[in-house]
Protein backbone atom coordinates (compact mmCIF):
# COMPACT_ATOMS: atom_id res chain seq x y z
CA UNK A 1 0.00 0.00 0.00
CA UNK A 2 2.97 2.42 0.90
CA UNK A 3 3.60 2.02 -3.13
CA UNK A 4 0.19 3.56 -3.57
CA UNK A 5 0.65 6.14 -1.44
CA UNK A 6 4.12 7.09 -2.87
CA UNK A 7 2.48 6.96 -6.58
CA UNK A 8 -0.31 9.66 -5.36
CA UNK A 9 2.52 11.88 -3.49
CA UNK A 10 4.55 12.09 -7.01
CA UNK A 11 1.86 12.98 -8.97
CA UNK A 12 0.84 15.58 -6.33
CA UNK A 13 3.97 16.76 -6.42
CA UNK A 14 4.48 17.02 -9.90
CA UNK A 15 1.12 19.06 -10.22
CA UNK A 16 2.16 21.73 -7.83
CA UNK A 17 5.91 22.04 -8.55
CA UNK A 18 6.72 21.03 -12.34
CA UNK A 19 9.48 19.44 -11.57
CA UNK A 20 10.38 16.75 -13.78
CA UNK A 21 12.21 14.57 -11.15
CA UNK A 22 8.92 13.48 -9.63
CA UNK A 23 7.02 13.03 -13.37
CA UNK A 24 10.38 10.56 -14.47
CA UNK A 25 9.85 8.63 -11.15
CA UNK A 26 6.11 7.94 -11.23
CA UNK A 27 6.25 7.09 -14.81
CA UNK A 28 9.40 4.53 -13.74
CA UNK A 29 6.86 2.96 -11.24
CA UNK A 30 4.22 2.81 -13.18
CA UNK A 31 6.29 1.27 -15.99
CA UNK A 32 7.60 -0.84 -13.30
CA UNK A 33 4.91 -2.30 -11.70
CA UNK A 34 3.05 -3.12 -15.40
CA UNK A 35 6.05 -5.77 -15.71
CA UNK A 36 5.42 -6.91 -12.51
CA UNK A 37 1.30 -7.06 -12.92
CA UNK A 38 2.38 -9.62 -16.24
CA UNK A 39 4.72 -11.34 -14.86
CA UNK A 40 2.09 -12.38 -11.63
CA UNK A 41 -0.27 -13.64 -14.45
CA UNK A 42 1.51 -16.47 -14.92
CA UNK A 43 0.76 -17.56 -11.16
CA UNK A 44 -2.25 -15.61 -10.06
CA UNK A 45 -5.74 -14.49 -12.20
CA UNK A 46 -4.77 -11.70 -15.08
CA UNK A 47 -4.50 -8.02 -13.77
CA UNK A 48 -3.63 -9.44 -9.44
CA UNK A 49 -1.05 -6.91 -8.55
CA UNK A 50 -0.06 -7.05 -5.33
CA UNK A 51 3.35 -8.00 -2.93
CA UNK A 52 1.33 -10.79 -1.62
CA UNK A 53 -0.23 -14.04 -2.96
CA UNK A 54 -4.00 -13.60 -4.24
CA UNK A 55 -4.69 -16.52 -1.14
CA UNK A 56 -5.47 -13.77 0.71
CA UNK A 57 -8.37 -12.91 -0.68
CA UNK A 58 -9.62 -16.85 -0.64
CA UNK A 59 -9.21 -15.86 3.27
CA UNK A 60 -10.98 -12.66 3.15
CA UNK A 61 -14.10 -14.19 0.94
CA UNK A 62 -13.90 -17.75 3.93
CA UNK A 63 -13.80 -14.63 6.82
CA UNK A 64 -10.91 -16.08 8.44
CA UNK A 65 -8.04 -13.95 9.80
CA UNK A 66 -6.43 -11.76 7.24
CA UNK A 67 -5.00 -8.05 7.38
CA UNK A 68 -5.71 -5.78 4.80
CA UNK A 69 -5.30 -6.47 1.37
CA UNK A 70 -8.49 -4.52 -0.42
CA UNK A 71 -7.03 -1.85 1.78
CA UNK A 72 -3.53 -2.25 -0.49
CA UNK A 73 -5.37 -3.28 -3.60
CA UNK A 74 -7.46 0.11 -3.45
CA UNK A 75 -4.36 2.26 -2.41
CA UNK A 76 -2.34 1.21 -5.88
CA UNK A 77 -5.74 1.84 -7.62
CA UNK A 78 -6.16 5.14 -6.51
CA UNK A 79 -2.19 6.41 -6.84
CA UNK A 80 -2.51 4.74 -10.32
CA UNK A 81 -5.11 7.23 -11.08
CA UNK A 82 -3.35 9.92 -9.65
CA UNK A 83 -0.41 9.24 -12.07
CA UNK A 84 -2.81 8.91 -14.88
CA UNK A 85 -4.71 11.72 -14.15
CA UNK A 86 -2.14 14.18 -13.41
CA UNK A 87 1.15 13.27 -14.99
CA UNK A 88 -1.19 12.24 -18.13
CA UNK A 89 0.36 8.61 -17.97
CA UNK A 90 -2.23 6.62 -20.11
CA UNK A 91 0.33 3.17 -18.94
CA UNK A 92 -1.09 4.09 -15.38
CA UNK A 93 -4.63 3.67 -16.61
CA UNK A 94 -4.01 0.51 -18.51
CA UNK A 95 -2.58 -1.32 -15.48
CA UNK A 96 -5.62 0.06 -12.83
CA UNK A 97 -8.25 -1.20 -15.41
CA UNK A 98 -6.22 -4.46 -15.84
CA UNK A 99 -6.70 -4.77 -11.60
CA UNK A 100 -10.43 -3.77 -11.72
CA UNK A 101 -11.01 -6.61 -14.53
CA UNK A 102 -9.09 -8.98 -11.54
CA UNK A 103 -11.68 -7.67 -9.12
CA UNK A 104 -14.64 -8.11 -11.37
CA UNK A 105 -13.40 -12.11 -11.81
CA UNK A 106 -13.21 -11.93 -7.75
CA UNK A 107 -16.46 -10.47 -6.67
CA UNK A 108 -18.58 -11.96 -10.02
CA UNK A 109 -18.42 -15.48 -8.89
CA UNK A 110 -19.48 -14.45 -5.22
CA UNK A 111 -23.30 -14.42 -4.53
CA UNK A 112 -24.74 -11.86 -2.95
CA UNK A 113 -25.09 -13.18 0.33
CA UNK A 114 -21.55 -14.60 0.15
CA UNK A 115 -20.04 -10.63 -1.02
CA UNK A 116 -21.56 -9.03 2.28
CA UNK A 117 -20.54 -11.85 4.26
CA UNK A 118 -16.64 -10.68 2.44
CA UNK A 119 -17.51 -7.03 3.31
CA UNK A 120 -17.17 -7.78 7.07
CA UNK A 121 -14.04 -9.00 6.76
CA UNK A 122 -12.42 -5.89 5.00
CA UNK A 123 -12.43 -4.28 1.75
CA UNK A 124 -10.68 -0.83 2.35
CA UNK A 125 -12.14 1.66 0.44
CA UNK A 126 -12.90 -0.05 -2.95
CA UNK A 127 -16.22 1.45 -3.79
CA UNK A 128 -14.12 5.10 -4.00
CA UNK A 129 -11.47 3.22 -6.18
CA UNK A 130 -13.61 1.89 -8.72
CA UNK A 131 -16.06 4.94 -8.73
CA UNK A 132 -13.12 6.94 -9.37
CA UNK A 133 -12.01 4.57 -12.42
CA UNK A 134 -15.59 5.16 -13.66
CA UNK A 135 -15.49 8.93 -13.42
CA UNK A 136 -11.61 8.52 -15.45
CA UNK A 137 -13.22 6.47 -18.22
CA UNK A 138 -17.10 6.39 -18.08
CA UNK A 139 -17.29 2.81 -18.38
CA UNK A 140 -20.27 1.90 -16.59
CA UNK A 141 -18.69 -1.80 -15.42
CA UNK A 142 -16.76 0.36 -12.84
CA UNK A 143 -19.99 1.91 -11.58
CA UNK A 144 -21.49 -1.49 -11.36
CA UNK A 145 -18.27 -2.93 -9.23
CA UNK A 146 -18.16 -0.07 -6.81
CA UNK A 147 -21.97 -0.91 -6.33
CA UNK A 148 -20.65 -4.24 -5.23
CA UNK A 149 -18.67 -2.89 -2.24
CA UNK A 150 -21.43 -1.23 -0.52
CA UNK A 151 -21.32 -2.55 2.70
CA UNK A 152 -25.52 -3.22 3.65
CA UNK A 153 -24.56 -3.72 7.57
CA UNK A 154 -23.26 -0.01 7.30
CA UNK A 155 -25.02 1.44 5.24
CA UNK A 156 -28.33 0.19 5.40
CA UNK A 157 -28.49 1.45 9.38
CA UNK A 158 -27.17 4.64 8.12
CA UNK A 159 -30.28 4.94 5.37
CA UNK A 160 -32.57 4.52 8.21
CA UNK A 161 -30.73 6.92 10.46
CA UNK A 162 -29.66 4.24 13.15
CA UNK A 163 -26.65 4.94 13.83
CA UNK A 164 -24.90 1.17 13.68
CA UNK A 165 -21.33 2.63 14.41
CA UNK A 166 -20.67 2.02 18.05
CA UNK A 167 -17.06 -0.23 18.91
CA UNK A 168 -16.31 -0.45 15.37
CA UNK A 169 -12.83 0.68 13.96
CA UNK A 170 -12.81 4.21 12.86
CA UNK A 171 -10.41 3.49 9.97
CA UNK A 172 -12.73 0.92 8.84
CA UNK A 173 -15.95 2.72 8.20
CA UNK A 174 -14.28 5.82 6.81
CA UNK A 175 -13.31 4.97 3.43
CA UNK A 176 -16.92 3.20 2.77
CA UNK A 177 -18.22 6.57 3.46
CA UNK A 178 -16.11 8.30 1.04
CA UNK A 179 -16.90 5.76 -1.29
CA UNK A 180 -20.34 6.48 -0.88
CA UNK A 181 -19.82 10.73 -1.11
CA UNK A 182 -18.04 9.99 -4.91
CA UNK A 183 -21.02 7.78 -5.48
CA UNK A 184 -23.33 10.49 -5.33
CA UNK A 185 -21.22 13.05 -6.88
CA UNK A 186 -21.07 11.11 -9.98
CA UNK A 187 -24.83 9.61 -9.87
CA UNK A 188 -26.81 11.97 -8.10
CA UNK A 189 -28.81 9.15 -5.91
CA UNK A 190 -30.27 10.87 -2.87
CA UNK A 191 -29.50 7.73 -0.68
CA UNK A 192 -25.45 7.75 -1.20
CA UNK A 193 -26.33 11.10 0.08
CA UNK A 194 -28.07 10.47 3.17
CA UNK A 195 -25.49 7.92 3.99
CA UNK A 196 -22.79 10.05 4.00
CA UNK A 197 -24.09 13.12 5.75
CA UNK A 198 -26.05 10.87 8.61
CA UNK A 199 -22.31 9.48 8.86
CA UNK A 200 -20.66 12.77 9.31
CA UNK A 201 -23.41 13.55 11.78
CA UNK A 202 -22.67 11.53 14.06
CA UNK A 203 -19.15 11.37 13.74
CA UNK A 204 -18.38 15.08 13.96
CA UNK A 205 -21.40 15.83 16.46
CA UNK A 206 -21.38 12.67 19.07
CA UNK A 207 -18.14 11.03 18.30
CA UNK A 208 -15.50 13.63 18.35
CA UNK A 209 -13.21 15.23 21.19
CA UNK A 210 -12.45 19.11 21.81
CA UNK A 211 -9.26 18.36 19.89
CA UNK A 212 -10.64 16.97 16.64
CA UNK A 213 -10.36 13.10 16.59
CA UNK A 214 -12.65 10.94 16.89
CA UNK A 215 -11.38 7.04 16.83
């Protein structure tokens, strides 16, 4: 994930200083890590990219103990985009499209039972990730796999104004509610919406100290 992160703080830096040092080195990672993405096909399902083997997601879908790898999958998604959006790297948007066609063959054969059932072990903040890749390209498949990492334990509660969030990790329910923010910016459904501003409700009003945090 800290490869993610480092992808977004090049491009970021390129767009507000110009200087060609960081431009070179995103475009070397990106270039980089394509090799690497083709080179895992040969042991994992076309597009996996990832420093760890795709087993952990069998453990993820079978809820037993895992750490976070949507979290790192969506974090190289998202500094992909950066790099394409921002250093105009069209490589970067070839290898992010090539990981949501891996997460399509992931989530497609799960039911829908069997997905939420997934979503309570983790998933970072996927839905953001893939809506993102839909607003980058306007292919409605990315639209319809965010849709797939809306978390109904969460957000359902959140519809209704119950507020389901007590002893759950803060870190956790954040990025499915910024998920659900770009959602509505980019469909306009009242209920992405509700969920997010019921969310920052109680979060900012009932769930925060004097000094700001709230976790």
């Amino acid at each position: 994930h800290t490869v993610g992160h480092y992808l977004s703080a090049l491009a970021l830096m390129w767009a507000a200083t110009g200087d060609e040092r960081f431009k070179s080195r995103a475009d070397h990672m990106v270039a980089e890590l394509a090799t690497i993405q083709d080179a895992l096909a040969k042991r994992f399902h076309p597009g996996y990219l990832s420093a760890f083997p795709e087993e952990f997601f069998d453990r993820v879908e079978a809820r037993q103990k895992v750490w976070a790898p949507y979290y790192t999958i969506h974090k190289i998604m998202a500094g992909l985009l950066d790099v394409h959006q921002l250093c105009d790297n069209r490589q970067a948007l070839d290898v992010v499209s090539k990981m949501a066609g891996w997460v399509a063959l992931r989530v497609d054969r799960l039911t829908d039972d069997q997905m939420q059932a997934s979503l309570g072990t983790e998933f970072g903040g996927m839905n953001e990730a893939l809506a993102n890749l839909y607003a980058a390209t306007g292919h409605a498949e990315y639209l319809r796999l965010a849709r797939k990492f809306e978390h109904k334990a969460i957000f359902d509660p959140l519809l209704r104004h119950d507020d389901p969030l007590n002893g759950l990790h803060a870190n956790t329910q954040f990025p499915k509610i910024i998920g659900a923010a770009r959602e509505y910016e980019l469909t306009g459904e009242p209920r992405y919406r509700d969920i997010a501003t019921f969310f920052w409700d109680r979060v900012v009003h009932h769930r925060s100290f004097v000094t700001g945090g709230n976790s």
